[in-house]
PDB file of N, CA and C in Angstrom:
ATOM      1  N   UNK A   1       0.842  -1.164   0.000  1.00  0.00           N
ATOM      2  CA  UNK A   1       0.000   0.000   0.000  1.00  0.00           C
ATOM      3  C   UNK A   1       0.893   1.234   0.000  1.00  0.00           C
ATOM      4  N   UNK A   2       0.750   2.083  -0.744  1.00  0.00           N
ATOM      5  CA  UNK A   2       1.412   3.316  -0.987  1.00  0.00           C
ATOM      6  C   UNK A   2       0.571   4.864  -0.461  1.00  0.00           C
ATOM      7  N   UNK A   3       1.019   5.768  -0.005  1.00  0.00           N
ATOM      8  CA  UNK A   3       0.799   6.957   0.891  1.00  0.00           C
ATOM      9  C   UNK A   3       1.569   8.237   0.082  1.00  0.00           C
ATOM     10  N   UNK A   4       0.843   9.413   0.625  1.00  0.00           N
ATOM     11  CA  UNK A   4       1.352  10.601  -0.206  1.00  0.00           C
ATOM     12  C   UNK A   4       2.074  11.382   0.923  1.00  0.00           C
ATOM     13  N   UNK A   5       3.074  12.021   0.897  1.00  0.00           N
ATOM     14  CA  UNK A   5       3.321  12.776   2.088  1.00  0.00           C
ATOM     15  C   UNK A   5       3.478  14.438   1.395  1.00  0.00           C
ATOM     16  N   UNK A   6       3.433  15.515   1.759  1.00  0.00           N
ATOM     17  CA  UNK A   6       3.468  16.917   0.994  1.00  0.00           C
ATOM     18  C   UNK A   6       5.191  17.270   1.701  1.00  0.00           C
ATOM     19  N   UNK A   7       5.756  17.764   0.728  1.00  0.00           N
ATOM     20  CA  UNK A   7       6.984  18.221   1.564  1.00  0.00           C
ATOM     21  C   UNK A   7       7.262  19.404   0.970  1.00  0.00           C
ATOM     22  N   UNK A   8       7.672  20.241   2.051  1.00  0.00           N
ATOM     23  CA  UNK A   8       8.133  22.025   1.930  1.00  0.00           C
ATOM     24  C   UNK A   8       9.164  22.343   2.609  1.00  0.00           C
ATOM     25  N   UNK A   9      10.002  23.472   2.039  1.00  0.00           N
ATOM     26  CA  UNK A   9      10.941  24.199   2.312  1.00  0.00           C
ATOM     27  C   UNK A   9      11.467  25.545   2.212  1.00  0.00           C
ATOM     28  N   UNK A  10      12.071  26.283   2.253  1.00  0.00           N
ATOM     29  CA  UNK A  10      12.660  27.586   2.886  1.00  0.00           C
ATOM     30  C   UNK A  10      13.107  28.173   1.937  1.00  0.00           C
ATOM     31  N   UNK A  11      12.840  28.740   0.840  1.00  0.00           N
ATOM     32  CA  UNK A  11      13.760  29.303  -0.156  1.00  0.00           C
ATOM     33  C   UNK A  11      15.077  30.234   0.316  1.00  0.00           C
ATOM     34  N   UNK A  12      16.274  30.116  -0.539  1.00  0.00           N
ATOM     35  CA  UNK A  12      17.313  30.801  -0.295  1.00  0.00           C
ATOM     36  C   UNK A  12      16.916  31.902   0.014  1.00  0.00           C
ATOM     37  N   UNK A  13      17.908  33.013   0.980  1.00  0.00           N
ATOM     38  CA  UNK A  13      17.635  34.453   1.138  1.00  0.00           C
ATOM     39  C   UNK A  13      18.919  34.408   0.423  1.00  0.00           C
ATOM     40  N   UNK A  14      19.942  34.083   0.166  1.00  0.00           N
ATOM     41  CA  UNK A  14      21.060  34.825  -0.393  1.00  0.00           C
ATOM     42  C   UNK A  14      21.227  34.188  -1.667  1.00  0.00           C
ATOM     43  N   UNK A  15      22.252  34.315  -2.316  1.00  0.00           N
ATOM     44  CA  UNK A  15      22.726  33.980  -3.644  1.00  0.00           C
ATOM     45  C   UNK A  15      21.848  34.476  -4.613  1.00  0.00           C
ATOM     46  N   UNK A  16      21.829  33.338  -6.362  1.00  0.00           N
ATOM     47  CA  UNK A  16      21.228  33.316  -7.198  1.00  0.00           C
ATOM     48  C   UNK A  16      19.973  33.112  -7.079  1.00  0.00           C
ATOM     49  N   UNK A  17      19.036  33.821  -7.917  1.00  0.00           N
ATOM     50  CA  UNK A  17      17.559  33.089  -7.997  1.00  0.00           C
ATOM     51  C   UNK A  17      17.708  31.570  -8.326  1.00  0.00           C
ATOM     52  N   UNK A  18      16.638  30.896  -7.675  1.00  0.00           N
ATOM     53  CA  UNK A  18      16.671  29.422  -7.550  1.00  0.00           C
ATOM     54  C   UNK A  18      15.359  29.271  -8.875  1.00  0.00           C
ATOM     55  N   UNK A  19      15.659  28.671 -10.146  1.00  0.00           N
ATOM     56  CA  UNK A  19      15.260  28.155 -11.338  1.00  0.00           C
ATOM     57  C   UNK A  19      14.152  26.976 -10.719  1.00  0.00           C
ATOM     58  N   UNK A  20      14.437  25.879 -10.547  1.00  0.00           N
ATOM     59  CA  UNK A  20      13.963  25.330  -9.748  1.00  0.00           C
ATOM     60  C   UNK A  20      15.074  24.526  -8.769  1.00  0.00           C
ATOM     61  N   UNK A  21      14.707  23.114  -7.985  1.00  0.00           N
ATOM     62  CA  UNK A  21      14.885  22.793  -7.166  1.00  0.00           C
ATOM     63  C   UNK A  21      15.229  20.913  -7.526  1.00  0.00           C
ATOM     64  N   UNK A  22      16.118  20.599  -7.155  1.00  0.00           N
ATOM     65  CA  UNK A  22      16.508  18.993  -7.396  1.00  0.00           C
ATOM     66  C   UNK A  22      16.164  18.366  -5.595  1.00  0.00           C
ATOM     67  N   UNK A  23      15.055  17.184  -5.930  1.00  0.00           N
ATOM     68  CA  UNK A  23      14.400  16.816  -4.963  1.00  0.00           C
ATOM     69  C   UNK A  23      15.095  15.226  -4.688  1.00  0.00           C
ATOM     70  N   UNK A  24      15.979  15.064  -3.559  1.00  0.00           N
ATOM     71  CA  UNK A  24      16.435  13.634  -3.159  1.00  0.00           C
ATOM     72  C   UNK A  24      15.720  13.018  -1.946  1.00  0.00           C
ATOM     73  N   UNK A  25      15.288  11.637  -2.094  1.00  0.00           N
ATOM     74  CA  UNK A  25      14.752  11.296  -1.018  1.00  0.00           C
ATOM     75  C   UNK A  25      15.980   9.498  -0.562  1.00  0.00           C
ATOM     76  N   UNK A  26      16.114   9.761   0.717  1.00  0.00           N
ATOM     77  CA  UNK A  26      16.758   8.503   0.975  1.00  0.00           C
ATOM     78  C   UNK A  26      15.718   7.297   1.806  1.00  0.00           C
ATOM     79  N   UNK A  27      15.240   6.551   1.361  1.00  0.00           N
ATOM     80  CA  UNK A  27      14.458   5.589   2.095  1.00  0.00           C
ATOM     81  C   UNK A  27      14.868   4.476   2.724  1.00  0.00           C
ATOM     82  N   UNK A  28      14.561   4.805   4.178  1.00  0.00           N
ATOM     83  CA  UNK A  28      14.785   3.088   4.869  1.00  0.00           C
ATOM     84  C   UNK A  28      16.309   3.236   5.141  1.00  0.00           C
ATOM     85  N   UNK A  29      17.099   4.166   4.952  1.00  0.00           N
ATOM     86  CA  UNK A  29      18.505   4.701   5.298  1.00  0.00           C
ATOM     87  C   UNK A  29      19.377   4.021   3.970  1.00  0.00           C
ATOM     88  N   UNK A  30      17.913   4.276   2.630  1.00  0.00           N
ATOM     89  CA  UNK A  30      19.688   4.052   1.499  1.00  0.00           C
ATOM     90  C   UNK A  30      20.095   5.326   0.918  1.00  0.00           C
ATOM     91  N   UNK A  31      20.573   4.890   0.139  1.00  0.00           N
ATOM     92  CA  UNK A  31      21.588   6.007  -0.779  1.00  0.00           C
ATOM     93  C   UNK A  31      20.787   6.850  -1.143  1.00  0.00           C
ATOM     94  N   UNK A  32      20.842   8.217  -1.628  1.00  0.00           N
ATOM     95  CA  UNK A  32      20.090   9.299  -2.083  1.00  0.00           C
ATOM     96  C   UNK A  32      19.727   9.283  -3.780  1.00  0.00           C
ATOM     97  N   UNK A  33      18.042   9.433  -3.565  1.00  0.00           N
ATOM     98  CA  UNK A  33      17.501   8.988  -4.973  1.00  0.00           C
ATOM     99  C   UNK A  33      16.943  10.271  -5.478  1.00  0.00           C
ATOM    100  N   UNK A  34      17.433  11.328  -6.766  1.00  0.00           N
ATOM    101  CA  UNK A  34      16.740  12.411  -7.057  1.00  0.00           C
ATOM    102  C   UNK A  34      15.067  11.320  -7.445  1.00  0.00           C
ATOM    103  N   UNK A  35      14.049  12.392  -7.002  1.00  0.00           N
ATOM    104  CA  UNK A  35      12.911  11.863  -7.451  1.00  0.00           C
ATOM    105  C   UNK A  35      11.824  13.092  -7.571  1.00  0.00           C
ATOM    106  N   UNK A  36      12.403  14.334  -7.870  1.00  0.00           N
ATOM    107  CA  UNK A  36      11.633  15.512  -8.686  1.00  0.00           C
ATOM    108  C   UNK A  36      12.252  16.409  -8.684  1.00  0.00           C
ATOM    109  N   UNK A  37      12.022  17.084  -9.776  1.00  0.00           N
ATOM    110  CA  UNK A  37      12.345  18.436  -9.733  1.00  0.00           C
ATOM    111  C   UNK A  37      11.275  19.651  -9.480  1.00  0.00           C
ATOM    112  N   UNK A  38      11.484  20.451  -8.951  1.00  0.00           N
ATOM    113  CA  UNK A  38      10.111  21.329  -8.491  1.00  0.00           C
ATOM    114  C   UNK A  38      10.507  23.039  -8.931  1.00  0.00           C
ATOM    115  N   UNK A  39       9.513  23.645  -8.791  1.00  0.00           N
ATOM    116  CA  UNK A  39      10.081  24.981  -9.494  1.00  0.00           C
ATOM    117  C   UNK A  39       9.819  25.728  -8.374  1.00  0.00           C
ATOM    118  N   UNK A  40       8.304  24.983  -7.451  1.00  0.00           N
ATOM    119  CA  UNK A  40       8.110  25.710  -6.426  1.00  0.00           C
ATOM    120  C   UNK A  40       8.822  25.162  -4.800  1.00  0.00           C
ATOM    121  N   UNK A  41       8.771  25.442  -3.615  1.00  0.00           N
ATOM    122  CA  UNK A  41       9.430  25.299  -2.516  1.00  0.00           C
ATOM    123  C   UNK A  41       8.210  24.150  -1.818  1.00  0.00           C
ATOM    124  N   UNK A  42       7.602  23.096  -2.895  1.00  0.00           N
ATOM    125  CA  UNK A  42       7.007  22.045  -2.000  1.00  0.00           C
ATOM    126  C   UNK A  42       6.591  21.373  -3.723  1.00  0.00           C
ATOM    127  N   UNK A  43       6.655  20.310  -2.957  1.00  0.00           N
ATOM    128  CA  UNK A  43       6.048  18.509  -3.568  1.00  0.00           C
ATOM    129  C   UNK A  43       5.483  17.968  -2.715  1.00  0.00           C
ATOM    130  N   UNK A  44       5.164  17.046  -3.998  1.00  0.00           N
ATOM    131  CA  UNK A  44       4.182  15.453  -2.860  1.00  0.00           C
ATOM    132  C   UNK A  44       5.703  14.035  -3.699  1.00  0.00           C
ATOM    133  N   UNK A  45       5.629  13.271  -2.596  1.00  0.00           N
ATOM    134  CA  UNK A  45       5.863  12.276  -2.813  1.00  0.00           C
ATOM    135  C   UNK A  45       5.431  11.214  -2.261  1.00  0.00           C
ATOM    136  N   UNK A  46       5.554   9.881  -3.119  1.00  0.00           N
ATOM    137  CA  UNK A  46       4.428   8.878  -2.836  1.00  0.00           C
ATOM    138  C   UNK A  46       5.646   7.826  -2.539  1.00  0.00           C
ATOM    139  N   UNK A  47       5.274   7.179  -1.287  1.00  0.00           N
ATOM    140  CA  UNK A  47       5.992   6.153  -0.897  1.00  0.00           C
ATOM    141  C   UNK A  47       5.423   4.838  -0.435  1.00  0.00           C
ATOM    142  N   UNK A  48       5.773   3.834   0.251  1.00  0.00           N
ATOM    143  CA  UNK A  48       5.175   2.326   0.760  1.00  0.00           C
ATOM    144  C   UNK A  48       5.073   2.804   2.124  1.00  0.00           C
ATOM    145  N   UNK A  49       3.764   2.574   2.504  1.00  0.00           N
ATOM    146  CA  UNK A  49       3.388   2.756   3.576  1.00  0.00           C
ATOM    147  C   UNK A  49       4.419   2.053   4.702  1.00  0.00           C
ATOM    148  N   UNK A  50       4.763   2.927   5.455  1.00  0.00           N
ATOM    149  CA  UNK A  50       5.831   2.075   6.806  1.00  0.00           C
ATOM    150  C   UNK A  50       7.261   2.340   6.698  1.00  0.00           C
ATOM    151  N   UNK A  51       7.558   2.903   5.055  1.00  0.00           N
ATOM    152  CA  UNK A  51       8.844   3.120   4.889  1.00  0.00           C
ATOM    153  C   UNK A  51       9.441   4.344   5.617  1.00  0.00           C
ATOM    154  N   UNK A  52      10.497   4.606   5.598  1.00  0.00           N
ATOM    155  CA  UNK A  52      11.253   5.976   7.052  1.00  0.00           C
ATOM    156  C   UNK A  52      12.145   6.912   5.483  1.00  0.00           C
ATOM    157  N   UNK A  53      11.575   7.973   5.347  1.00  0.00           N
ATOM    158  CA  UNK A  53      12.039   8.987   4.476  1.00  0.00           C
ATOM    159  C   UNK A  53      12.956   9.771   5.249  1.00  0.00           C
ATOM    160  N   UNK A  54      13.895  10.375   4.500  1.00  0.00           N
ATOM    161  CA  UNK A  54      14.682  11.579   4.959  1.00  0.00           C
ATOM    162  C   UNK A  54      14.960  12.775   3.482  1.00  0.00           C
ATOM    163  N   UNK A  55      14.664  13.656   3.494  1.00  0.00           N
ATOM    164  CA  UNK A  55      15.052  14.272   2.164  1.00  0.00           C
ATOM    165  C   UNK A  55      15.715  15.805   2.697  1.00  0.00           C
ATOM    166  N   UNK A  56      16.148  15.838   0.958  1.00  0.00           N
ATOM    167  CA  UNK A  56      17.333  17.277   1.184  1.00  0.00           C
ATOM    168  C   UNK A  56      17.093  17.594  -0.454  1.00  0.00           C
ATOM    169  N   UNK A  57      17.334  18.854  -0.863  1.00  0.00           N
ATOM    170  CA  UNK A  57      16.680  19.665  -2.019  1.00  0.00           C
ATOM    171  C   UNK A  57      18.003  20.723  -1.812  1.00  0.00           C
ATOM    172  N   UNK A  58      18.156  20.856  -3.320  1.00  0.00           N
ATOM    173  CA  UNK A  58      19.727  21.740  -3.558  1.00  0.00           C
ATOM    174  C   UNK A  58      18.709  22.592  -4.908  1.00  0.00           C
ATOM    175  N   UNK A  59      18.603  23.806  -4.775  1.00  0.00           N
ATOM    176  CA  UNK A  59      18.414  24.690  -5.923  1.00  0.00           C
ATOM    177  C   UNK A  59      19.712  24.550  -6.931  1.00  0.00           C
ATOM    178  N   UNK A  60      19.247  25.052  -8.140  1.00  0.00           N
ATOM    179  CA  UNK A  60      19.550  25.253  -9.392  1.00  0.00           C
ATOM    180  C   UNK A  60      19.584  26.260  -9.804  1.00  0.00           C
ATOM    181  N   UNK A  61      19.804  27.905 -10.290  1.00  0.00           N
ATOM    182  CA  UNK A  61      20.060  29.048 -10.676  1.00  0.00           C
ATOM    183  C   UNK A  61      19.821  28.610 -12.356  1.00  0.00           C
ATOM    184  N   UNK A  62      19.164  29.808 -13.266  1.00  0.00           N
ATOM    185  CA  UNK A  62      19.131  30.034 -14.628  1.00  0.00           C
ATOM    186  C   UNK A  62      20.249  29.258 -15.615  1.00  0.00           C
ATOM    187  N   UNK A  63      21.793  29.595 -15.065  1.00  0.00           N
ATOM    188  CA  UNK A  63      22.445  29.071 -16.005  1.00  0.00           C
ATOM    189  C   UNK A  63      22.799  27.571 -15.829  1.00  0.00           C
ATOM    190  N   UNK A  64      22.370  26.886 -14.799  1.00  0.00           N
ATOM    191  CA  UNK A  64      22.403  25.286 -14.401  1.00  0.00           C
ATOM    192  C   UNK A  64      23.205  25.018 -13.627  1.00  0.00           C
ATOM    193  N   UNK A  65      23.983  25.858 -12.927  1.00  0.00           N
ATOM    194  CA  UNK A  65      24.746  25.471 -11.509  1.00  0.00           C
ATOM    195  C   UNK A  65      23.852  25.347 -10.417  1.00  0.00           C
ATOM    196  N   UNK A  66      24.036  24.343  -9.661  1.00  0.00           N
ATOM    197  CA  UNK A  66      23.647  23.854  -8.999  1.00  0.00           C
ATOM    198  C   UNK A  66      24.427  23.961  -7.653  1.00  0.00           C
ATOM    199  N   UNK A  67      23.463  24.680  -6.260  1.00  0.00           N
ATOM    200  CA  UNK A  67      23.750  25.015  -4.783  1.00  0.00           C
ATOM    201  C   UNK A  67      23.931  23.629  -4.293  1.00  0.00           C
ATOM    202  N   UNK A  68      24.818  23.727  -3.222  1.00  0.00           N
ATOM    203  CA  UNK A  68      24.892  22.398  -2.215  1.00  0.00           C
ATOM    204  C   UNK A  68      23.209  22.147  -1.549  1.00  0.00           C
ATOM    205  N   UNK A  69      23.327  20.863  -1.263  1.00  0.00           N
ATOM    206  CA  UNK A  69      21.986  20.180  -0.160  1.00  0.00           C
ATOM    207  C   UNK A  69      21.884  20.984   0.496  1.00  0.00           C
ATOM    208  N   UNK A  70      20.025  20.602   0.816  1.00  0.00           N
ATOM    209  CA  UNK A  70      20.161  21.111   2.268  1.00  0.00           C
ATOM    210  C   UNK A  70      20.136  20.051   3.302  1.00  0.00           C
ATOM    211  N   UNK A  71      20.270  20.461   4.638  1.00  0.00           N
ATOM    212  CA  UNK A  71      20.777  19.709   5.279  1.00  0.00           C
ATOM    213  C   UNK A  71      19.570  18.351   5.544  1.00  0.00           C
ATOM    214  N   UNK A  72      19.685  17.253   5.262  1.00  0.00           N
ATOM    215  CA  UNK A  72      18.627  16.562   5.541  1.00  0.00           C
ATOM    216  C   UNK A  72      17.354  16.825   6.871  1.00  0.00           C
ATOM    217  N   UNK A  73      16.326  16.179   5.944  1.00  0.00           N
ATOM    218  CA  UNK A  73      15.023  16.413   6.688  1.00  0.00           C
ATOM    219  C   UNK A  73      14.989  15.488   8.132  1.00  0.00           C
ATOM    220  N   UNK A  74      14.332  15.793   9.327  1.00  0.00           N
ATOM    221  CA  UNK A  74      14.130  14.984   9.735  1.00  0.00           C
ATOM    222  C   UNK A  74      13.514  13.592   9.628  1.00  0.00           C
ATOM    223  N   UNK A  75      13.666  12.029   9.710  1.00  0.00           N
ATOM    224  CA  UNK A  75      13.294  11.040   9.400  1.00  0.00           C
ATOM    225  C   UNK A  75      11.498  10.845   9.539  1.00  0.00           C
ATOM    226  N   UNK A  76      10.805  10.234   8.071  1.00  0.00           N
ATOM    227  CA  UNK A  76       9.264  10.814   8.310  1.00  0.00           C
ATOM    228  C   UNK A  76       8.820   9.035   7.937  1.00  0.00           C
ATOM    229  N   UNK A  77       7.835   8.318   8.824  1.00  0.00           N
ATOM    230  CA  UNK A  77       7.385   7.266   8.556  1.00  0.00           C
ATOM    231  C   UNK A  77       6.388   7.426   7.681  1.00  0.00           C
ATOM    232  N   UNK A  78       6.409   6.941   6.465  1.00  0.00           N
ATOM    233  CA  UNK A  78       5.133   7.104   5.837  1.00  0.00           C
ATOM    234  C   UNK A  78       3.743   6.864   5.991  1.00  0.00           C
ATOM    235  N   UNK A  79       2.886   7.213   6.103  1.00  0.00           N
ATOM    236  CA  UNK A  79       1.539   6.648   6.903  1.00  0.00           C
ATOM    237  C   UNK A  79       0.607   6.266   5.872  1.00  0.00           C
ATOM    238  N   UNK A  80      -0.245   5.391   5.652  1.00  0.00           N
ATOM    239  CA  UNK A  80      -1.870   5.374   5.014  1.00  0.00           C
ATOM    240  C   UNK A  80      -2.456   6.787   4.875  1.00  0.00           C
ATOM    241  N   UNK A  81      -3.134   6.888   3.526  1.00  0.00           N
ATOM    242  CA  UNK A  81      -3.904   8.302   3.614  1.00  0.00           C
ATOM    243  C   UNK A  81      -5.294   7.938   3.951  1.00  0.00           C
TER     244      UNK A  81
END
């Protein structure tokens, strides 16, 4: 069974305008999986109910350089909707 969770964040105050946003989620404590790109400062992502998310989102600027992570999310159990 699969669940939606909404996730949001903080746009930069300093640097470049952020183009959009490269979205990584690590599940169950593996390796980091990009799984959207967003233009705005929130997504949904859909996971297996029970699984333990952590995510981190690095903006992108106009000409395609790309900002460091942010610092990972706190760990989120996915729930039934």
């Amino acid at each position: 069974m699969e669940g939606t969770s909404s996730v949001v964040w903080t746009a930069p105050t300093a640097g470049p305008d952020v183009e959009y946003y490269i979205v990584e989620v690590s599940t169950n404590g593996g390796g980091w999986v990009a799984v959207a790109d967003a233009v705005d400062t929130t997504t949904v992502l859909t996971a297996t109910v029970g699984d333990t998310l952590v995510v981190r989102v690095a903006g992108v600027d106009s000409l395609g350089h790309q900002g460091i992570y942010s610092v990972p999310s706190l760990p989120h159990v996915q729930e039934a909707q």
